[in-house]
C-alpha atoms as a PDB file:
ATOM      1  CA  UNK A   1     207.857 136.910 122.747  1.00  0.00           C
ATOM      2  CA  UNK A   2     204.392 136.289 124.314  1.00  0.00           C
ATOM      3  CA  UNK A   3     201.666 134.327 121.966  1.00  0.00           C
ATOM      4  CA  UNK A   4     198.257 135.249 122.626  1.00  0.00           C
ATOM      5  CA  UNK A   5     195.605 133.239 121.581  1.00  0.00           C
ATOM      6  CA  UNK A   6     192.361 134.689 119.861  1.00  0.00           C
ATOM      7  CA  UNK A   7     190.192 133.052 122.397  1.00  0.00           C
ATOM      8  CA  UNK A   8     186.887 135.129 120.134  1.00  0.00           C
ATOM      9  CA  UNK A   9     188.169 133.007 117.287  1.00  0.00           C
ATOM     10  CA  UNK A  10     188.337 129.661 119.247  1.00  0.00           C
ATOM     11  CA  UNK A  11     185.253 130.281 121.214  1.00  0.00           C
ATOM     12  CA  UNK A  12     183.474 130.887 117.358  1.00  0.00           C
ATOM     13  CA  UNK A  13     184.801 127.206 116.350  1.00  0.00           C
ATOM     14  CA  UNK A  14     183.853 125.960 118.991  1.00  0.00           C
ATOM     15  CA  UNK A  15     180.055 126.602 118.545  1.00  0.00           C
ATOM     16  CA  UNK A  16     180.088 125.733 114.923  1.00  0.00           C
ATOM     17  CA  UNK A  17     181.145 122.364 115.935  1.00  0.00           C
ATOM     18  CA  UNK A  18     179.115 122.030 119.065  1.00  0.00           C
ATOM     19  CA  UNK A  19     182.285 121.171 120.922  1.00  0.00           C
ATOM     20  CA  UNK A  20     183.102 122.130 124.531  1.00  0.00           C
ATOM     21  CA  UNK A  21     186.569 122.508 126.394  1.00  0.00           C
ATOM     22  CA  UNK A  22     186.335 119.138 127.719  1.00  0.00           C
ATOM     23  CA  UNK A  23     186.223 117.640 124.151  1.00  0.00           C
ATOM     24  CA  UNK A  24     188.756 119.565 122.956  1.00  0.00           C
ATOM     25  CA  UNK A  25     191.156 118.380 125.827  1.00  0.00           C
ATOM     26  CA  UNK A  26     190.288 114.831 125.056  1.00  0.00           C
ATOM     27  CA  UNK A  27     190.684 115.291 121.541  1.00  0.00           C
ATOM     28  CA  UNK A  28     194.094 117.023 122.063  1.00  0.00           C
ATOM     29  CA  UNK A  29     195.547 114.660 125.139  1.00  0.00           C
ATOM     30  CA  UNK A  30     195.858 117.829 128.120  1.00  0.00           C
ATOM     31  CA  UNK A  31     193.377 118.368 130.749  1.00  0.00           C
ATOM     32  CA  UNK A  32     190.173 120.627 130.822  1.00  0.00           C
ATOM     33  CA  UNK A  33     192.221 122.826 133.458  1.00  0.00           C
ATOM     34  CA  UNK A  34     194.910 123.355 130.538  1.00  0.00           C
ATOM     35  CA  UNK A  35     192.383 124.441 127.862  1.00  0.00           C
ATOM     36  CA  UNK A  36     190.597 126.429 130.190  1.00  0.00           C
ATOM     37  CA  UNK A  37     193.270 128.362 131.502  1.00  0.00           C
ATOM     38  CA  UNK A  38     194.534 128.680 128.171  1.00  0.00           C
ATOM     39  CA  UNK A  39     191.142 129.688 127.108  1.00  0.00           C
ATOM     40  CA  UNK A  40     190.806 132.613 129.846  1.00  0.00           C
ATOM     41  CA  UNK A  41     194.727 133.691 129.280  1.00  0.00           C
ATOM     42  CA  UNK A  42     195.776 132.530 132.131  1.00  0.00           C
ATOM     43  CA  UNK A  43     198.714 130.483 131.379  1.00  0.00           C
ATOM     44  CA  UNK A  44     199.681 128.984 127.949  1.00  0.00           C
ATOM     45  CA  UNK A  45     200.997 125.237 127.621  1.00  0.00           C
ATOM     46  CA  UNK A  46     204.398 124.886 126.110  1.00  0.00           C
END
């Protein structure tokens, strides 16, 4: 079964927090490639 992420709902938490894909890869120890392709749909991360 294929998870899709609600990237409306991510992109919405990030602007109340002021945070950008870059922090959030920092924060969660992947690269900004990961989070952005997970962002756009294009792959997921295991």
């Amino acid at each position: 079964m294929k998870m899709r992420l609600d990237t409306g709902k991510i992109y919405l938490a990030m602007a109340e927090k002021g945070m950008t894909a870059t922090e959030i890869a920092k924060q969660g120890d992947v690269s900004q490639q990961a989070v952005s392709n997970a962002l756009n749909g294009n792959r997921m991360g295991k």
